[in-house]
PDB file of N, CA and C in Angstrom:
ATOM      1  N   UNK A   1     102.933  91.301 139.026  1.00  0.00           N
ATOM      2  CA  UNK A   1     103.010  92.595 138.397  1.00  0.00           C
ATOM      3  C   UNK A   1     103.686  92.444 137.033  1.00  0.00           C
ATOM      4  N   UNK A   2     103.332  92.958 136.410  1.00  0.00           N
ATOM      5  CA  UNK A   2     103.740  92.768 134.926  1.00  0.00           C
ATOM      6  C   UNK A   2     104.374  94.388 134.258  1.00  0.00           C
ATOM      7  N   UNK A   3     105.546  94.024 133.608  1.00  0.00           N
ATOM      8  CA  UNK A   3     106.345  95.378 132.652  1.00  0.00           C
ATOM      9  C   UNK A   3     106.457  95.240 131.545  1.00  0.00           C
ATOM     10  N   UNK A   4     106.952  95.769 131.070  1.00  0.00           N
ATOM     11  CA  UNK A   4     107.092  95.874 129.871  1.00  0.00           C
ATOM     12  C   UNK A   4     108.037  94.810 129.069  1.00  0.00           C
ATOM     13  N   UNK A   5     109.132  94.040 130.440  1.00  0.00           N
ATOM     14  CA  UNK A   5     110.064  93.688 129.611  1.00  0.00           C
ATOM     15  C   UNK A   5     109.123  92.223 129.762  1.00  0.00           C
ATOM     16  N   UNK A   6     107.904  91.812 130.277  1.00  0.00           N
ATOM     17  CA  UNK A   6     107.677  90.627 130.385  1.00  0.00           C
ATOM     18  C   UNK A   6     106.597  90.492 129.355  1.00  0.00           C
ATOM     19  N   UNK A   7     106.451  90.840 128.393  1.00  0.00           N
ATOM     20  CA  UNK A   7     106.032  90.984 126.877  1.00  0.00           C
ATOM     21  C   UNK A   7     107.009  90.270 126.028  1.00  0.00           C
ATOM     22  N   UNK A   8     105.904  89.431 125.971  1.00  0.00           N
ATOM     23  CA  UNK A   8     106.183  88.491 124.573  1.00  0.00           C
ATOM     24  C   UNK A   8     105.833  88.630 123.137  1.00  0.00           C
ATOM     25  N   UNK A   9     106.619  89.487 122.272  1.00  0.00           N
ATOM     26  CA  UNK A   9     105.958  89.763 120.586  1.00  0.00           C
ATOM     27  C   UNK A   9     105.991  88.919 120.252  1.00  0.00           C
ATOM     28  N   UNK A  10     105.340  88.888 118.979  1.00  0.00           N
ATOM     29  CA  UNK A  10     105.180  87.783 118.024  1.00  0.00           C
ATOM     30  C   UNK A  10     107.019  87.608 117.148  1.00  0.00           C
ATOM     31  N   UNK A  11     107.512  86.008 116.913  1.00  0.00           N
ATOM     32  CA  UNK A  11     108.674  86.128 116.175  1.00  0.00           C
ATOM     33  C   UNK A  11     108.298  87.256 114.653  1.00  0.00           C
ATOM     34  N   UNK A  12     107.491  87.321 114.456  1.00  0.00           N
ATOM     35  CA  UNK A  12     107.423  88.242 113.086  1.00  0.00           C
ATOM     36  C   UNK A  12     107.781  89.714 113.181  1.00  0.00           C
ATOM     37  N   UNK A  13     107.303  90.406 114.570  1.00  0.00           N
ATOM     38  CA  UNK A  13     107.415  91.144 115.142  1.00  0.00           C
ATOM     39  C   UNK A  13     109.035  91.856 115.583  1.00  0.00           C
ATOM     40  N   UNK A  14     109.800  90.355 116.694  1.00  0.00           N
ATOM     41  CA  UNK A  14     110.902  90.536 116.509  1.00  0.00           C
ATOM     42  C   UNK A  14     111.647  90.558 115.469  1.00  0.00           C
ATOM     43  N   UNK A  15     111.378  89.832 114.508  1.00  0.00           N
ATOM     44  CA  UNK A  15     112.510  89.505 113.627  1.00  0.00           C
ATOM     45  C   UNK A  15     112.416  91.045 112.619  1.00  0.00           C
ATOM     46  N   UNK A  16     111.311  91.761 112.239  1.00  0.00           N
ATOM     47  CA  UNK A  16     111.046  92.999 112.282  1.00  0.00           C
ATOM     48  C   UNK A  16     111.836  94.326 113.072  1.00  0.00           C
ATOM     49  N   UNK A  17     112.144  94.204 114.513  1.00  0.00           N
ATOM     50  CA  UNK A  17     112.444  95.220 114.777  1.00  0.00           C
ATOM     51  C   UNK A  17     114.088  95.210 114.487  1.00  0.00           C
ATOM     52  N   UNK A  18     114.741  93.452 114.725  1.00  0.00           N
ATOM     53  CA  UNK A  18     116.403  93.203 114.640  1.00  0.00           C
ATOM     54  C   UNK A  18     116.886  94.312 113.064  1.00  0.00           C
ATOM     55  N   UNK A  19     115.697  94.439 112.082  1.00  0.00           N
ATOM     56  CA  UNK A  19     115.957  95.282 111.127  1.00  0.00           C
ATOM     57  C   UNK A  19     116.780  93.964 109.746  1.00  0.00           C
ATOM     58  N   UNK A  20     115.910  92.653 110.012  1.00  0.00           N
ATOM     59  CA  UNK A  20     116.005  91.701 109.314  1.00  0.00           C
ATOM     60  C   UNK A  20     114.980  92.007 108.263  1.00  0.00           C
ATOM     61  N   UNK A  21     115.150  92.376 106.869  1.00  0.00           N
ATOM     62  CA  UNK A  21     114.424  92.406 106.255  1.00  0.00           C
ATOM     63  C   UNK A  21     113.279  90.919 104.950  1.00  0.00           C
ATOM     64  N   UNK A  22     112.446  91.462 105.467  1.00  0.00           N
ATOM     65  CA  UNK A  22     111.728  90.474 104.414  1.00  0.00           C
ATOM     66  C   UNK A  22     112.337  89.859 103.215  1.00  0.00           C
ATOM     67  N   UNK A  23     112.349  89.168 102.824  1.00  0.00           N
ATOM     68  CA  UNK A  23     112.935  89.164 101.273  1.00  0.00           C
ATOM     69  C   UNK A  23     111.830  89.298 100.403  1.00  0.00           C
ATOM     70  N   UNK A  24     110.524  89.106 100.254  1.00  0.00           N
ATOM     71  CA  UNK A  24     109.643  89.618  99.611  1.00  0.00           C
ATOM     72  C   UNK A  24     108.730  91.129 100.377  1.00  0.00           C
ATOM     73  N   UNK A  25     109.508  91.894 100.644  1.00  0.00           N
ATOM     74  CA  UNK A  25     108.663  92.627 101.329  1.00  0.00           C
ATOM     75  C   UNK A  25     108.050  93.635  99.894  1.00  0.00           C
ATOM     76  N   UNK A  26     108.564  93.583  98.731  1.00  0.00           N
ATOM     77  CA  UNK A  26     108.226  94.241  97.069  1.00  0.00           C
ATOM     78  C   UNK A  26     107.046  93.466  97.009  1.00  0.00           C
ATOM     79  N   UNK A  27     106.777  92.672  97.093  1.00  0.00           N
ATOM     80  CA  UNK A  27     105.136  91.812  96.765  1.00  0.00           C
ATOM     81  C   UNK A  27     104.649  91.978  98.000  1.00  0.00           C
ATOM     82  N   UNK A  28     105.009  91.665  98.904  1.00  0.00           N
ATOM     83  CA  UNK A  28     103.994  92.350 100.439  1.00  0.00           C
ATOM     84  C   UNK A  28     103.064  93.822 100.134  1.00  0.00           C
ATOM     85  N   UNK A  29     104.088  94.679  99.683  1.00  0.00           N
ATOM     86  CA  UNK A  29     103.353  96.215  99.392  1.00  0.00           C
ATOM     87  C   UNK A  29     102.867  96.279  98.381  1.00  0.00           C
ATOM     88  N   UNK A  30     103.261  95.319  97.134  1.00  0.00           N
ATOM     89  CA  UNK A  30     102.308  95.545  95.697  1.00  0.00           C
ATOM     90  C   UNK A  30     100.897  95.479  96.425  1.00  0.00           C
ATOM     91  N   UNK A  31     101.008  93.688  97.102  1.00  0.00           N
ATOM     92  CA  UNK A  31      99.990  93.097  97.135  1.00  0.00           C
ATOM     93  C   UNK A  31      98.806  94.318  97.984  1.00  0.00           C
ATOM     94  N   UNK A  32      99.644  94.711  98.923  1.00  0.00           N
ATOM     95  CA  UNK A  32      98.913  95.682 100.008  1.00  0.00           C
ATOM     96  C   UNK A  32      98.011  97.021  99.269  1.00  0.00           C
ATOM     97  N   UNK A  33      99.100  97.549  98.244  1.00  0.00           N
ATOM     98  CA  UNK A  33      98.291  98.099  97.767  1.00  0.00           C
ATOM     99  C   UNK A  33      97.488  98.359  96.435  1.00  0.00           C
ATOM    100  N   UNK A  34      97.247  96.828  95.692  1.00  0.00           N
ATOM    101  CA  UNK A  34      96.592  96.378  94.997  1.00  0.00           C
ATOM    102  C   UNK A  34      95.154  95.892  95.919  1.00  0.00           C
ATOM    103  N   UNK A  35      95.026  95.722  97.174  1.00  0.00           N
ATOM    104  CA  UNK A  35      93.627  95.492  98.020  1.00  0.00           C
ATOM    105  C   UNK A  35      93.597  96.577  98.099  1.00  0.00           C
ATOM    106  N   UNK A  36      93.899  97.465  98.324  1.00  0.00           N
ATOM    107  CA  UNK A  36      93.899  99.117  98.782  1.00  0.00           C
ATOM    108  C   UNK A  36      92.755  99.401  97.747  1.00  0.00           C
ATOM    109  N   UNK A  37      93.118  98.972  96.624  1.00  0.00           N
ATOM    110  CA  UNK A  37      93.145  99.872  95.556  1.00  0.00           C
ATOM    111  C   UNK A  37      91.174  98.924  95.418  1.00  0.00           C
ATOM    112  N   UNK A  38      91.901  97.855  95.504  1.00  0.00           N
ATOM    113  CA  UNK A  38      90.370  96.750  94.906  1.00  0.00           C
ATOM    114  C   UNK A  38      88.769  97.173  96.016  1.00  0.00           C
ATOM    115  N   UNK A  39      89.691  97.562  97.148  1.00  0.00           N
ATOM    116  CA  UNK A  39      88.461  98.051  98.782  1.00  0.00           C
ATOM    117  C   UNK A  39      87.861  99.527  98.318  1.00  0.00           C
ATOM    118  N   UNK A  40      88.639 100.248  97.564  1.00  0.00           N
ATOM    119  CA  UNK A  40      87.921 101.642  97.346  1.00  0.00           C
ATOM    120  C   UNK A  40      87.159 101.474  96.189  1.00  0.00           C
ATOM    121  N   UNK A  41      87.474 100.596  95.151  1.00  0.00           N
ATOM    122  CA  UNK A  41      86.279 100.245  93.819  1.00  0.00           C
ATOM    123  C   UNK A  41      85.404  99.307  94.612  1.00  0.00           C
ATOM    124  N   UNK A  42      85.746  98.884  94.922  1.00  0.00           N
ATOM    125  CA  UNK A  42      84.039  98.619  96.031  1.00  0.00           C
ATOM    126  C   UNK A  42      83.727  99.513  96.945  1.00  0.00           C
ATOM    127  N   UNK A  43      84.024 100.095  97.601  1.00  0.00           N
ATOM    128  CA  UNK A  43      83.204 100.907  98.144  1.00  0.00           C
ATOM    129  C   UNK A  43      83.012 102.053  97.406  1.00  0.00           C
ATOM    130  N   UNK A  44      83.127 102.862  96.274  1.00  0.00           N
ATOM    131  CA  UNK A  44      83.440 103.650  95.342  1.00  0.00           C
ATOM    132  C   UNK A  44      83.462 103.466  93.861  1.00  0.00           C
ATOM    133  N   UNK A  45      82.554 102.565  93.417  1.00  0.00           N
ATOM    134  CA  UNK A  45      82.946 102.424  92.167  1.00  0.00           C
ATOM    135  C   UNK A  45      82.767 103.416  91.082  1.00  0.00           C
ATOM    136  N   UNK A  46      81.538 104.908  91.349  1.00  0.00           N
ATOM    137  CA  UNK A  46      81.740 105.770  90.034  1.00  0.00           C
ATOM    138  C   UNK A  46      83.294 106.349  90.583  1.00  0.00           C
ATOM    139  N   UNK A  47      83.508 106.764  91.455  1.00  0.00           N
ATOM    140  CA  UNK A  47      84.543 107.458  91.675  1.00  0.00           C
ATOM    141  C   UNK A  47      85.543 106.988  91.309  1.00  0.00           C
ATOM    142  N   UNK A  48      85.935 105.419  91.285  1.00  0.00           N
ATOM    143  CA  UNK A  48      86.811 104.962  90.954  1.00  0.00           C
ATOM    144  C   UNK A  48      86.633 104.815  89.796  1.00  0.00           C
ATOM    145  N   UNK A  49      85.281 104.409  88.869  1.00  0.00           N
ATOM    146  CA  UNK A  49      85.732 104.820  87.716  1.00  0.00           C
ATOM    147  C   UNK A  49      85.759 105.996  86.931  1.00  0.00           C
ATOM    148  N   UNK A  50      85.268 106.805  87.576  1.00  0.00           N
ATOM    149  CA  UNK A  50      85.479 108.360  86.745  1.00  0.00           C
ATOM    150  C   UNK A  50      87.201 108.493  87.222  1.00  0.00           C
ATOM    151  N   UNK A  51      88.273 108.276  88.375  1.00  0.00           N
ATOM    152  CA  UNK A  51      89.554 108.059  88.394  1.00  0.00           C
ATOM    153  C   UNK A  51      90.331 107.561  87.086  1.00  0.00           C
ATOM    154  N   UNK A  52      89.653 106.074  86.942  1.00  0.00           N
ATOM    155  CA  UNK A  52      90.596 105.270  85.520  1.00  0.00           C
ATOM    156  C   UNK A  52      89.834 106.212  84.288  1.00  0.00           C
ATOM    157  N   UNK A  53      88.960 106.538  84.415  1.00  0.00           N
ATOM    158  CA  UNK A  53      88.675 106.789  82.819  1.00  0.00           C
ATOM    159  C   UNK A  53      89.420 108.121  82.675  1.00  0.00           C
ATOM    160  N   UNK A  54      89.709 109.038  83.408  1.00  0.00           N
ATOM    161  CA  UNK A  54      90.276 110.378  83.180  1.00  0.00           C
ATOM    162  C   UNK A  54      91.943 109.928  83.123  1.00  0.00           C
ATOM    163  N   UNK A  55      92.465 109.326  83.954  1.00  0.00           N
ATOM    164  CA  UNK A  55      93.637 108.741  84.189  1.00  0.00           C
ATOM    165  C   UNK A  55      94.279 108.272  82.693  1.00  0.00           C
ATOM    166  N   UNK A  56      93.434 107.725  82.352  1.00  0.00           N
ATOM    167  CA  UNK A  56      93.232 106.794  80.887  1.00  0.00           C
ATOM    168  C   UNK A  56      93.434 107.999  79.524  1.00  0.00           C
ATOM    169  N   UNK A  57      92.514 109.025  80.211  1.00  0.00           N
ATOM    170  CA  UNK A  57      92.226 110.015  78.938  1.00  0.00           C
ATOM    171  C   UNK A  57      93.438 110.627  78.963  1.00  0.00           C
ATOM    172  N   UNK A  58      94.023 111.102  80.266  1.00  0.00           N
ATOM    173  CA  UNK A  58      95.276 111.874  80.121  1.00  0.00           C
ATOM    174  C   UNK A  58      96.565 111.365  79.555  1.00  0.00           C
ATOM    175  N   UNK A  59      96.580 109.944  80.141  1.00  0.00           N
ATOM    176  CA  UNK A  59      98.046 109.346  79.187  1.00  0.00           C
ATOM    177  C   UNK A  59      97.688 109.120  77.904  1.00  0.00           C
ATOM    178  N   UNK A  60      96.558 108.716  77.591  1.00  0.00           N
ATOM    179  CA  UNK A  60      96.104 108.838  75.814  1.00  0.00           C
ATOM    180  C   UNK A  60      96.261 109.790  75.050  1.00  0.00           C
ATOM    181  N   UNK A  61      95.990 111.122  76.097  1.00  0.00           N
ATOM    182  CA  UNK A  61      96.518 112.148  75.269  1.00  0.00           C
ATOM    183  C   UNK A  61      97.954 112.695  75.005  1.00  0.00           C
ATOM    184  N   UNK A  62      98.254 112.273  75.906  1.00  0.00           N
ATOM    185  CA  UNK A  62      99.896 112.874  76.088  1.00  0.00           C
ATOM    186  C   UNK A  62     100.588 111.862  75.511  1.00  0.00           C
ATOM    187  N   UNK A  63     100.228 110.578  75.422  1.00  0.00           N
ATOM    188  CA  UNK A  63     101.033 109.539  75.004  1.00  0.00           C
ATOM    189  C   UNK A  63     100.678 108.925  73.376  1.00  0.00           C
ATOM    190  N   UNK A  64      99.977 109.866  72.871  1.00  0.00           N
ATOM    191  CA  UNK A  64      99.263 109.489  71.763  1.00  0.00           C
ATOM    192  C   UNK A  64     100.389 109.610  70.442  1.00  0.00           C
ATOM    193  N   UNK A  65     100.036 107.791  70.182  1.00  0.00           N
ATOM    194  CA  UNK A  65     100.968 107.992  68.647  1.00  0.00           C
ATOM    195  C   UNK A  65     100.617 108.503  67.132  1.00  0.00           C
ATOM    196  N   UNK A  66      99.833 109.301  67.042  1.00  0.00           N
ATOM    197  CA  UNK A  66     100.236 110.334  65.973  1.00  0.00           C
ATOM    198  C   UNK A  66     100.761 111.649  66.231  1.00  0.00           C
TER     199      UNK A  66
END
């Protein structure tokens, strides 16, 4: 018969819940959501680019040096 306590996680897992933190966990989430970002321009590319080009237009305008 098997419970709960006879579960074996993965060490990544434990060392996760002890509340040991990553030391790169800042590039873990860039990275995470730089694919995020690369999976929806492929599956989406006018959308994603009608996103950057308006994105683009608005800080150009607001950020415009004259």
């Amino acid at each position: 018969m098997s419970t709960t306590t006879d579960v074996r996680y993965p060490s990544d897992m434990t060392r996760a819940s002890h509340g040991a933190m990553d030391e790169n966990w800042m590039e873990g989430t860039i990275r995470s959501m730089v694919e995020s970002v690369e999976d929806y321009a492929r599956r989406e590319p006018l959308k994603f680019a009608a996103w950057v080009f308006g994105i683009g237009f608005v800080l150009g305008w607001k950020i415009k040096p004259w």
